[in-house]
N, C-alpha and C. Protein backbone atom coordinates (compact mmCIF):
# COMPACT_ATOMS: atom_id res chain seq x y z
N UNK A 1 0.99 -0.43 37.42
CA UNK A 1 1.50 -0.63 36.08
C UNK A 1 1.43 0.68 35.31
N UNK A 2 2.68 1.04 34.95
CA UNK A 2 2.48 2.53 34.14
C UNK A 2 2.72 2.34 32.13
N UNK A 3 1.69 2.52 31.85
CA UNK A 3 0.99 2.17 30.23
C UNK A 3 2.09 3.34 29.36
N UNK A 4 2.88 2.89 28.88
CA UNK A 4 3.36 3.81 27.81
C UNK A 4 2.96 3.93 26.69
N UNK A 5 3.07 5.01 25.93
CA UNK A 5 2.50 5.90 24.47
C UNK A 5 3.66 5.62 23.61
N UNK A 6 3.03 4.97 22.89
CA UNK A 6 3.80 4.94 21.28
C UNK A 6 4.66 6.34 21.45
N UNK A 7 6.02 6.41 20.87
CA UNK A 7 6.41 7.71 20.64
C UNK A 7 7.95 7.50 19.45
N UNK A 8 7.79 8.52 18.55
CA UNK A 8 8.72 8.25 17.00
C UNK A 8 9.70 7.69 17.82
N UNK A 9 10.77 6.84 16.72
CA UNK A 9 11.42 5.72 17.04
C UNK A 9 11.10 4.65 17.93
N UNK A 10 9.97 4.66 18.75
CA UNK A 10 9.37 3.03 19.17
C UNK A 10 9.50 2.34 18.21
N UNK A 11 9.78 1.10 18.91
CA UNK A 11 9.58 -0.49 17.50
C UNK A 11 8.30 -0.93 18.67
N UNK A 12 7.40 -1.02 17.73
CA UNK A 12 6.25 -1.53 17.67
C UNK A 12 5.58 -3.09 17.07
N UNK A 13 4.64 -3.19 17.56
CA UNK A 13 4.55 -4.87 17.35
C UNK A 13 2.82 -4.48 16.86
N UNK A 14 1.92 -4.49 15.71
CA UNK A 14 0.64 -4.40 15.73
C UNK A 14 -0.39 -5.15 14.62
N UNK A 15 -1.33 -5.23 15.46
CA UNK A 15 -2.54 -6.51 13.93
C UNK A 15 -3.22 -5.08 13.65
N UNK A 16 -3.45 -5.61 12.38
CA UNK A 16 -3.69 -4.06 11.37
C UNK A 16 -4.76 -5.00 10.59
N UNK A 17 -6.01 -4.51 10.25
CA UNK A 17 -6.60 -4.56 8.68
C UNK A 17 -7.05 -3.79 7.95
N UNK A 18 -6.70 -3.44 6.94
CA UNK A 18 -6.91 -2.60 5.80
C UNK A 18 -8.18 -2.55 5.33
N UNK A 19 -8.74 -1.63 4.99
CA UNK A 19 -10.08 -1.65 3.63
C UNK A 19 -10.09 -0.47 3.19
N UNK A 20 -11.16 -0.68 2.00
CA UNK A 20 -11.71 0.01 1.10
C UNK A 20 -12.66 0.83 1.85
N UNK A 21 -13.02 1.51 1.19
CA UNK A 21 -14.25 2.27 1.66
C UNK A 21 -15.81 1.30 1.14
N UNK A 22 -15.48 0.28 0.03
CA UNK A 22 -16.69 -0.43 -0.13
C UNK A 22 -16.46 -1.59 0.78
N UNK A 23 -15.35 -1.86 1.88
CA UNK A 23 -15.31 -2.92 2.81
C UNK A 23 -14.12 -3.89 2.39
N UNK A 24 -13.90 -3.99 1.08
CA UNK A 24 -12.83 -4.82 0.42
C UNK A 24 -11.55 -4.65 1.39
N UNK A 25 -11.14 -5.96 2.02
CA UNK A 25 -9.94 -5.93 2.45
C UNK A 25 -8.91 -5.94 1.33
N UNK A 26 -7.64 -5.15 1.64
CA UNK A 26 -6.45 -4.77 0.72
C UNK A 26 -5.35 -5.33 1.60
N UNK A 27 -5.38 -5.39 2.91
CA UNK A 27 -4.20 -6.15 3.52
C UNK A 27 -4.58 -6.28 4.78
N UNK A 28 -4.31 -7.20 5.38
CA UNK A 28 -4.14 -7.78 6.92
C UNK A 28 -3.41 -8.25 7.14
N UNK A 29 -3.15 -8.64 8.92
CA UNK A 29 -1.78 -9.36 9.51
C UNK A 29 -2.47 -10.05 10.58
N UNK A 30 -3.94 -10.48 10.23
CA UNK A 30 -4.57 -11.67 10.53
C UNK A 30 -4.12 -12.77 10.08
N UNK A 31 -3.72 -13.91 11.17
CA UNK A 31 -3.65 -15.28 10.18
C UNK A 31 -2.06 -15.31 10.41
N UNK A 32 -1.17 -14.06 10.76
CA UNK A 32 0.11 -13.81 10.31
C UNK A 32 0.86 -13.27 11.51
N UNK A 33 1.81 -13.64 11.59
CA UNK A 33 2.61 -12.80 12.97
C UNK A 33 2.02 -11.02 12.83
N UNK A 34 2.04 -10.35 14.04
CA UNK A 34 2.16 -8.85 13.98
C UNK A 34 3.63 -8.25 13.12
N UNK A 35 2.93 -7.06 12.71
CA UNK A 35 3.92 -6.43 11.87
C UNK A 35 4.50 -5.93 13.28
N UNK A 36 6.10 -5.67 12.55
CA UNK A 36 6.90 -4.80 13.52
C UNK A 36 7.49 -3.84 12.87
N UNK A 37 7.37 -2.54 13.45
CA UNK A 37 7.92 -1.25 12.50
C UNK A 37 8.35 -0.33 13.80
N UNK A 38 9.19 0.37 13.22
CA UNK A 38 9.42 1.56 13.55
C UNK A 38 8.35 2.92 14.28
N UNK A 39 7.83 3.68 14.73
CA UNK A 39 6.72 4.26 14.63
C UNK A 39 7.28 5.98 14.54
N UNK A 40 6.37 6.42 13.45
CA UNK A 40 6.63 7.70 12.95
C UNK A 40 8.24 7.53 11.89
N UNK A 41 8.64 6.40 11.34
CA UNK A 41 10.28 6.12 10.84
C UNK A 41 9.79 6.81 9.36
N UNK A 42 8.30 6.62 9.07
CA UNK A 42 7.92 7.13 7.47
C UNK A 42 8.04 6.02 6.42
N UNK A 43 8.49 4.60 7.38
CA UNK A 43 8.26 3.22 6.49
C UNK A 43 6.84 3.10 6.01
N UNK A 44 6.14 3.44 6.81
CA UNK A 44 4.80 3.02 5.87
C UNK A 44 4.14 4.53 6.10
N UNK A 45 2.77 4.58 5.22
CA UNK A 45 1.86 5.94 4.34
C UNK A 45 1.62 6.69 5.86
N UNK A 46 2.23 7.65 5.80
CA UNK A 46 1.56 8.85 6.87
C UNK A 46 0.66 8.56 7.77
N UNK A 47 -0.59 8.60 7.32
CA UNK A 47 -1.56 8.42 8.23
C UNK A 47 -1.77 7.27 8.72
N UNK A 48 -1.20 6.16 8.44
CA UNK A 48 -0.97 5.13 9.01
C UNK A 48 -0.02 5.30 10.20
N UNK A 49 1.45 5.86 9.91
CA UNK A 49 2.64 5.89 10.60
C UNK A 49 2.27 7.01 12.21
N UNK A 50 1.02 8.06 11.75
CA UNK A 50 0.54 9.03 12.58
C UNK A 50 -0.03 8.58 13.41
N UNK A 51 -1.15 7.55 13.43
CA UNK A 51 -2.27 7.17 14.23
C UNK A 51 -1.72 6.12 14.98
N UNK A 52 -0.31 6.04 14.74
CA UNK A 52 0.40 5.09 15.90
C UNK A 52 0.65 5.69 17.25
N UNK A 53 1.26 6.98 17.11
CA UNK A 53 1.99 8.07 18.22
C UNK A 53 0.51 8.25 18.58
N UNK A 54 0.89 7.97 20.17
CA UNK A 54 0.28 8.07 21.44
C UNK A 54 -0.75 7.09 21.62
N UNK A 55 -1.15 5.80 20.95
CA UNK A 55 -1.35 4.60 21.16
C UNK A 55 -0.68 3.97 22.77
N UNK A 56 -1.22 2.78 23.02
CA UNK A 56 -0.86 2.10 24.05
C UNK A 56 -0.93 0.85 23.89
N UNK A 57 0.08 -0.20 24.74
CA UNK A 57 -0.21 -1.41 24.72
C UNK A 57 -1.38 -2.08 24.29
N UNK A 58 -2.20 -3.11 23.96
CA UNK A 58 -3.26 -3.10 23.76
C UNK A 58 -4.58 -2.49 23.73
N UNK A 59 -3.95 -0.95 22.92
CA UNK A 59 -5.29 0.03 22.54
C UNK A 59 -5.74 -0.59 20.87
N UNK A 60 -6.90 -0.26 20.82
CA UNK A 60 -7.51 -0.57 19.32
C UNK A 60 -8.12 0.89 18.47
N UNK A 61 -7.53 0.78 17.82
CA UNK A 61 -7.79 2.70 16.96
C UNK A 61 -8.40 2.04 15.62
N UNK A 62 -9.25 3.15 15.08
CA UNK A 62 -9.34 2.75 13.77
C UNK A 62 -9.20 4.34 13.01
N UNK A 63 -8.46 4.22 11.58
CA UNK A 63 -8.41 5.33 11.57
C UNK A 63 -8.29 5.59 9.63
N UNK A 64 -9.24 6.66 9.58
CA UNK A 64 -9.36 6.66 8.02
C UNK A 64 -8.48 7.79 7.46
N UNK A 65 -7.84 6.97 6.68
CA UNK A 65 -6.58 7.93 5.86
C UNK A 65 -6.89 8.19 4.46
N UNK A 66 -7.64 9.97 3.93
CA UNK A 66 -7.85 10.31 2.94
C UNK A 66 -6.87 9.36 1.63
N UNK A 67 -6.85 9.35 0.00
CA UNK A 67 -6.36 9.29 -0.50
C UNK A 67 -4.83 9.70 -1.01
N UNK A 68 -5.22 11.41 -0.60
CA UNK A 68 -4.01 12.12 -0.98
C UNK A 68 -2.83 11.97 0.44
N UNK A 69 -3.18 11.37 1.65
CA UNK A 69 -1.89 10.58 2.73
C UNK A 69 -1.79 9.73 2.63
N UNK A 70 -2.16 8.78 1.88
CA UNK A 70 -1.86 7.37 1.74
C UNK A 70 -1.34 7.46 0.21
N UNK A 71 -1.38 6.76 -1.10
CA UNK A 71 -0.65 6.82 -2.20
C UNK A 71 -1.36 7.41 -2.90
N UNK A 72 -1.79 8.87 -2.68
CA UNK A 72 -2.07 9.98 -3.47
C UNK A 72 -2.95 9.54 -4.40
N UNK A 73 -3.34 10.94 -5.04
CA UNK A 73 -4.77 10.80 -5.52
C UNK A 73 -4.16 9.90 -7.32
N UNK A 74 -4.99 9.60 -7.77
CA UNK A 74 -4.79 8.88 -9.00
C UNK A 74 -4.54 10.01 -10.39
N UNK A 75 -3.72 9.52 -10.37
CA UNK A 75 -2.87 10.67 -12.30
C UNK A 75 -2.83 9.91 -13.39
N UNK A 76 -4.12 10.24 -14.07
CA UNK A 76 -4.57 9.54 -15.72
C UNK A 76 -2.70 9.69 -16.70
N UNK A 77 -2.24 10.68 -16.00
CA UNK A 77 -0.68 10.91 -17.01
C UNK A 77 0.19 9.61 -16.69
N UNK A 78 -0.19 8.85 -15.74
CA UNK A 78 0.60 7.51 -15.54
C UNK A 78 0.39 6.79 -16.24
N UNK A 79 -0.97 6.61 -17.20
CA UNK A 79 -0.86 5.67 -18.31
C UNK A 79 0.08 5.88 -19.38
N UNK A 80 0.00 4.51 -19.85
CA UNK A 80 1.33 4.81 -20.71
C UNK A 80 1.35 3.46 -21.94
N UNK A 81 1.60 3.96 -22.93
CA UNK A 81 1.38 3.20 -24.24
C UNK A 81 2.73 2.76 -24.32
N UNK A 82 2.72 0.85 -24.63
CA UNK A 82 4.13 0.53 -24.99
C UNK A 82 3.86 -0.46 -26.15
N UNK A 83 4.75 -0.50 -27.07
CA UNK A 83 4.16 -1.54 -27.94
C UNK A 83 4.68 -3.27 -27.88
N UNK A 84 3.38 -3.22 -28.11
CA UNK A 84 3.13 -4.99 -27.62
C UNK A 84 4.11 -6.06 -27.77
N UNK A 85 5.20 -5.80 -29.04
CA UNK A 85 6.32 -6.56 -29.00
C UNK A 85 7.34 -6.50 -27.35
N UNK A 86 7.14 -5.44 -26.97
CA UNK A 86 8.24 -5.00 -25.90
C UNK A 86 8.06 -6.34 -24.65
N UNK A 87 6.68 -6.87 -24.40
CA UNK A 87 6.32 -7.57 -23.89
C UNK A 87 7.38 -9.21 -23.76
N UNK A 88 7.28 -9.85 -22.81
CA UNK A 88 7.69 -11.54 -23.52
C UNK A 88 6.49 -12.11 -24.03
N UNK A 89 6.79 -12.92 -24.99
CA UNK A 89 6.00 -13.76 -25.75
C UNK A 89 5.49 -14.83 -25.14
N UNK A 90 5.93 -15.34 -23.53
CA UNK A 90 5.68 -16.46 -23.38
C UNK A 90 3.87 -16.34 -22.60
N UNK A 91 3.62 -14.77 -22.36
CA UNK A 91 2.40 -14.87 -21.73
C UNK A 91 1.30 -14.24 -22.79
N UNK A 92 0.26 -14.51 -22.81
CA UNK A 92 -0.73 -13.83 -23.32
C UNK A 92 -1.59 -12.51 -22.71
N UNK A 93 -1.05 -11.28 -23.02
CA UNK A 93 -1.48 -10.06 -22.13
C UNK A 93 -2.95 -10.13 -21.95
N UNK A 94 -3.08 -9.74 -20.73
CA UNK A 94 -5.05 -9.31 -20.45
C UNK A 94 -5.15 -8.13 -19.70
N UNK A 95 -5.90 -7.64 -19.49
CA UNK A 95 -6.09 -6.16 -19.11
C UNK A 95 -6.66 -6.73 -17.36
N UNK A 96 -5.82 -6.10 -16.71
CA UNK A 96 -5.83 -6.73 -14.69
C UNK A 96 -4.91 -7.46 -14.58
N UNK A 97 -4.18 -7.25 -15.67
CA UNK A 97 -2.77 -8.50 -15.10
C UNK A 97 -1.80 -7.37 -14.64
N UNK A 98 -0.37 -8.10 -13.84
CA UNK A 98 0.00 -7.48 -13.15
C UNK A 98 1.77 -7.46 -13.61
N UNK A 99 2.27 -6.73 -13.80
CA UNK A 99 3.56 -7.14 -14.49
C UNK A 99 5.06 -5.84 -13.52
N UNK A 100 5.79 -6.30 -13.38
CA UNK A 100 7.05 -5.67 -12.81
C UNK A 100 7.12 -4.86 -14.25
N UNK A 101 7.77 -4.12 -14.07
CA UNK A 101 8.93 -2.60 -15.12
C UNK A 101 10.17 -2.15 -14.46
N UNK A 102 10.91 -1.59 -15.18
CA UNK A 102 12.24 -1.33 -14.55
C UNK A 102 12.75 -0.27 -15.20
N UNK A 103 12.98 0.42 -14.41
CA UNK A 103 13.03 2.14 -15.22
C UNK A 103 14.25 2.19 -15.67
N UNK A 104 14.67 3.22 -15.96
CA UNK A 104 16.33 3.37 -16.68
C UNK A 104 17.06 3.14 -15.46
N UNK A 105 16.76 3.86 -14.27
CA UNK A 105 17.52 3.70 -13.22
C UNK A 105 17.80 2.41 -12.77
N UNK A 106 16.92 1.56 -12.80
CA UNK A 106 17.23 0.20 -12.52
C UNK A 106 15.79 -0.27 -11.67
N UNK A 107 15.02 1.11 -11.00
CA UNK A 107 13.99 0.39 -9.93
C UNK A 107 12.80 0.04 -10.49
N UNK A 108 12.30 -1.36 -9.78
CA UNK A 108 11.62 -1.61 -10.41
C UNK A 108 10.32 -1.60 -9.70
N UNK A 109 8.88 -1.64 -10.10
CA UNK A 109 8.26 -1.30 -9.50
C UNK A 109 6.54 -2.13 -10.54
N UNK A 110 5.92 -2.29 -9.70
CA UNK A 110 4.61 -2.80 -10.25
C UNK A 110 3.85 -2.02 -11.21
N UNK A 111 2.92 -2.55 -12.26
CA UNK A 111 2.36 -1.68 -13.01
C UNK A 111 1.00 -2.79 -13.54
N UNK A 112 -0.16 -2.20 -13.70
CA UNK A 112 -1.52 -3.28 -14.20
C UNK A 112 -1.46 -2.30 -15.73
N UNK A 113 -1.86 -4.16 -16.50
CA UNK A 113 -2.35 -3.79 -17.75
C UNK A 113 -3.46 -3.15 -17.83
N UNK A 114 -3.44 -2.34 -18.65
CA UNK A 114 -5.01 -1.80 -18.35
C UNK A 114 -5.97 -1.94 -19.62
N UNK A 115 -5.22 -2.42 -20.40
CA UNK A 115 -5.74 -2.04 -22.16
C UNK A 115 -4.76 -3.20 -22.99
N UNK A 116 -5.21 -4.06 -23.72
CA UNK A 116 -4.58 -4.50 -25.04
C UNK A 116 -5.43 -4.48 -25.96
N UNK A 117 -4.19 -3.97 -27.07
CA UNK A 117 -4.89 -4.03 -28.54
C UNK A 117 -3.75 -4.83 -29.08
N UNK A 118 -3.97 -5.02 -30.47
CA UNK A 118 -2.98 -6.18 -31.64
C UNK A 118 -1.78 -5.38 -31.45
N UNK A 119 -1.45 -3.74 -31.52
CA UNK A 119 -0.09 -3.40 -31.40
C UNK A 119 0.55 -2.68 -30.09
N UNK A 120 -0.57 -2.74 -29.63
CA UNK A 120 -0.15 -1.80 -27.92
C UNK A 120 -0.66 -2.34 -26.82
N UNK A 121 0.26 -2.20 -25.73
CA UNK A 121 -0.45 -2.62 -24.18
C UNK A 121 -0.35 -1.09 -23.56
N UNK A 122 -1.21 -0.60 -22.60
CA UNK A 122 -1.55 0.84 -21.80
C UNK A 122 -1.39 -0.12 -20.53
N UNK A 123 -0.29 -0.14 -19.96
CA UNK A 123 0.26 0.19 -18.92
C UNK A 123 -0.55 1.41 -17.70
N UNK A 124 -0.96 0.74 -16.85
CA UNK A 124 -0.97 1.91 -15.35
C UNK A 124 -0.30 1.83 -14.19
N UNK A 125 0.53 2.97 -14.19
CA UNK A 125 1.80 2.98 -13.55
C UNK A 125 1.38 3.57 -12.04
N UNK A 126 -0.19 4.02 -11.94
CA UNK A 126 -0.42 3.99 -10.58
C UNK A 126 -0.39 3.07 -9.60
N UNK A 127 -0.18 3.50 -8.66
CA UNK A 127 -0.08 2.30 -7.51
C UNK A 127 -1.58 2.06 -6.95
N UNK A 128 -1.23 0.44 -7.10
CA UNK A 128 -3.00 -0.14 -6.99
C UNK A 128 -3.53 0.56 -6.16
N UNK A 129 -3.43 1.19 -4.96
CA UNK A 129 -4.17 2.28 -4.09
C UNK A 129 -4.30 3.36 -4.33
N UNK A 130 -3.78 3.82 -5.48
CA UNK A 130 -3.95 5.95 -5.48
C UNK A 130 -5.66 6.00 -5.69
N UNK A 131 -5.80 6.61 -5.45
CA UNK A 131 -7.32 7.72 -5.45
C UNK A 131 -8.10 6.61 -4.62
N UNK A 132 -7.64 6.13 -3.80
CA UNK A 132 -8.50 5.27 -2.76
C UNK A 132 -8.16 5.75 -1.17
N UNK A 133 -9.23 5.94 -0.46
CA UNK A 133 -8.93 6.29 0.75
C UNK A 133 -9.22 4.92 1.87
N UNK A 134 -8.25 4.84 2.26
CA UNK A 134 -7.60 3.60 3.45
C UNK A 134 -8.45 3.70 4.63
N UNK A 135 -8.87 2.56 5.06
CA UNK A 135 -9.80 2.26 6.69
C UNK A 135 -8.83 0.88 7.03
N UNK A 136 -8.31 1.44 8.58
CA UNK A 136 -7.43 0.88 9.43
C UNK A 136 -7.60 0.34 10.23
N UNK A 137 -7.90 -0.65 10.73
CA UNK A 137 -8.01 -1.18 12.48
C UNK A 137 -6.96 -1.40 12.98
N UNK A 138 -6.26 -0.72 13.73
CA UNK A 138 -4.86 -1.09 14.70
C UNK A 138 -4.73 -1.05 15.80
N UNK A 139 -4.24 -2.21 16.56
CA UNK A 139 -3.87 -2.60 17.44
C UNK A 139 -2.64 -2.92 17.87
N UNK A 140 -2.39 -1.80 18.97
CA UNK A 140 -0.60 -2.43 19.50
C UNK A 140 -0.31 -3.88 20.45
N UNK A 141 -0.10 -4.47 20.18
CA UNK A 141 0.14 -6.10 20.40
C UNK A 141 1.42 -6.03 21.17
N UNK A 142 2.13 -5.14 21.05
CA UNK A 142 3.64 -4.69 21.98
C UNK A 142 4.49 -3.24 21.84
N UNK A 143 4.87 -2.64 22.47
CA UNK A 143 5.97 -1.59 22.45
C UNK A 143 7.43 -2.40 22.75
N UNK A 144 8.14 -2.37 21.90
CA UNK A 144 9.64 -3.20 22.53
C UNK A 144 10.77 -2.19 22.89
């Protein structure tokens, strides 16, 4: 039987779990079919997409991806003051809630409250992972 190596453009089949560096899982594909991706395509964070190439059929890697290769380090300039009318009325804002935005361009993209007062909500337009560094367990489950 001759074992082939992950190599860019493989479609890949793999159970993945995510953490924190304090252990907090952030995502798994326990419980869930295997993800299937591309490998090295740049669909998902670098050091994730890296520690695929030269993998094997049922090899198990684990692999820690600094902050700044995964969604970069965290930028205090992403907060952002909007005033509280801009909001809908039908929810009552709290600071950890989680709300869509939609830029001029049209894309829209996640953002946590981070702050309410009587005339302003502070918006953080970082992505829930920046300045966090990623721990991986992956396993190739198939090469197709």
């Amino acid at each position: 039987m001759i074992l082939m190596a992950v190599k860019k453009g493989d479609k890949v089949k793999i159970d993945y779990t995510g953490t924190l560096d304090d252990g907090t899982v952030f995502d798994t594909s326990e419980g869930k079919e295997p993800l299937e991706i591309n490998a090295g395509s740049g669909k998902v964070i670098r050091g994730f997409d890296d520690t695929l190439l030269g993998m094997e059929k049922g090899e198990e890697k684990s692999a820690k991806i600094k902050a700044k290769d995964a969604y970069g380090d965290y930028n205090p300039e992403l907060k952002k003051q909007i005033p509280r009318a801009q909001l809908p009325q039908d929810q009552e804002p709290k600071p950890g809630m989680m709300l869509v935005v939609k830029a001029s361009n049209g894309q829209q993209f996640p953002a946590k409250i981070a702050e309410v007062t009587d005339k302003e909500i502070t918006l953080d337009l970082n992505h829930p992972l920046a300045g966090k560094n990623l721990n991986f367990k992956i396993k190739i489950v198939d090469i197709l």
